[in-house]
N, C-alpha and C. Protein backbone atom coordinates (compact mmCIF):
# COMPACT_ATOMS: atom_id res chain seq x y z
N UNK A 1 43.31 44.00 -53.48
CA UNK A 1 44.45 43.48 -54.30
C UNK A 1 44.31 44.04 -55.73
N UNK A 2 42.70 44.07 -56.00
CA UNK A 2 43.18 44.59 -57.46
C UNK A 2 43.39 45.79 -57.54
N UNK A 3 43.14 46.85 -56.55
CA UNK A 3 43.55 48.41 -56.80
C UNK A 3 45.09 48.28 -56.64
N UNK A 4 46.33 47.44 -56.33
CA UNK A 4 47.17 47.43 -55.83
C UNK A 4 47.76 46.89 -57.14
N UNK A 5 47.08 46.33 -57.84
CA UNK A 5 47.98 45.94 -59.51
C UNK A 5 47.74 47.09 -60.21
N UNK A 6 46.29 48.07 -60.37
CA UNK A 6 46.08 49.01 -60.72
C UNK A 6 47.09 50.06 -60.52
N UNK A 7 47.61 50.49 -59.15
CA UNK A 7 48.41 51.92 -58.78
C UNK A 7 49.64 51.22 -59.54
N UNK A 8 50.07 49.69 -59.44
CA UNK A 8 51.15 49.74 -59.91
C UNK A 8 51.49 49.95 -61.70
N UNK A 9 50.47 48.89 -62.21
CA UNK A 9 50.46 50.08 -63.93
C UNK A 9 50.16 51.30 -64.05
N UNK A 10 49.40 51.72 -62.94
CA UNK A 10 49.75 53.67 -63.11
C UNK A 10 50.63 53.93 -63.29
N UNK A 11 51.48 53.50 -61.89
CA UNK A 11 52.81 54.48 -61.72
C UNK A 11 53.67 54.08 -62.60
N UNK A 12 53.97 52.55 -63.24
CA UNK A 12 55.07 52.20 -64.27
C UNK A 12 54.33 53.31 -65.34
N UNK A 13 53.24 53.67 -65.89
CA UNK A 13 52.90 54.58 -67.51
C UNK A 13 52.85 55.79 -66.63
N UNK A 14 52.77 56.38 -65.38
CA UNK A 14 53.13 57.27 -65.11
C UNK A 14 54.53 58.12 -65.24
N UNK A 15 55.22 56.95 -64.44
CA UNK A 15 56.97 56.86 -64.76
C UNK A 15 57.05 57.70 -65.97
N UNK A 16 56.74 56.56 -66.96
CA UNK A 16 56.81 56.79 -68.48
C UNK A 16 56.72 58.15 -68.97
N UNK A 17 55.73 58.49 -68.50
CA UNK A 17 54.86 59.54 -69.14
C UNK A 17 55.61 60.66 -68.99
N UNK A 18 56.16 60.81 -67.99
CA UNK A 18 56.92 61.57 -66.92
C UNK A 18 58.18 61.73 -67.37
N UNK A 19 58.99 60.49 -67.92
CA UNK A 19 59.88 60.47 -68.55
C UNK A 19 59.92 61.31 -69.90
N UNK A 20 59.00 61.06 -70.43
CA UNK A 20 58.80 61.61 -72.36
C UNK A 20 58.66 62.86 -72.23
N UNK A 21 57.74 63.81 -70.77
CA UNK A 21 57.97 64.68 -71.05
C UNK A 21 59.18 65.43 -70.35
């Protein structure tokens, strides 16, 4: 469970990240 809250704030500052550039 906690790697599964983990991938999910990855991928939301991934998103992000992804977005800016």
């Amino acid at each position: 469970r906690q790697r599964v809250e983990e991938l999910s704030k990855f991928s939301k500052k991934g998103a992000a990240a992804r977005r800016r550039k």
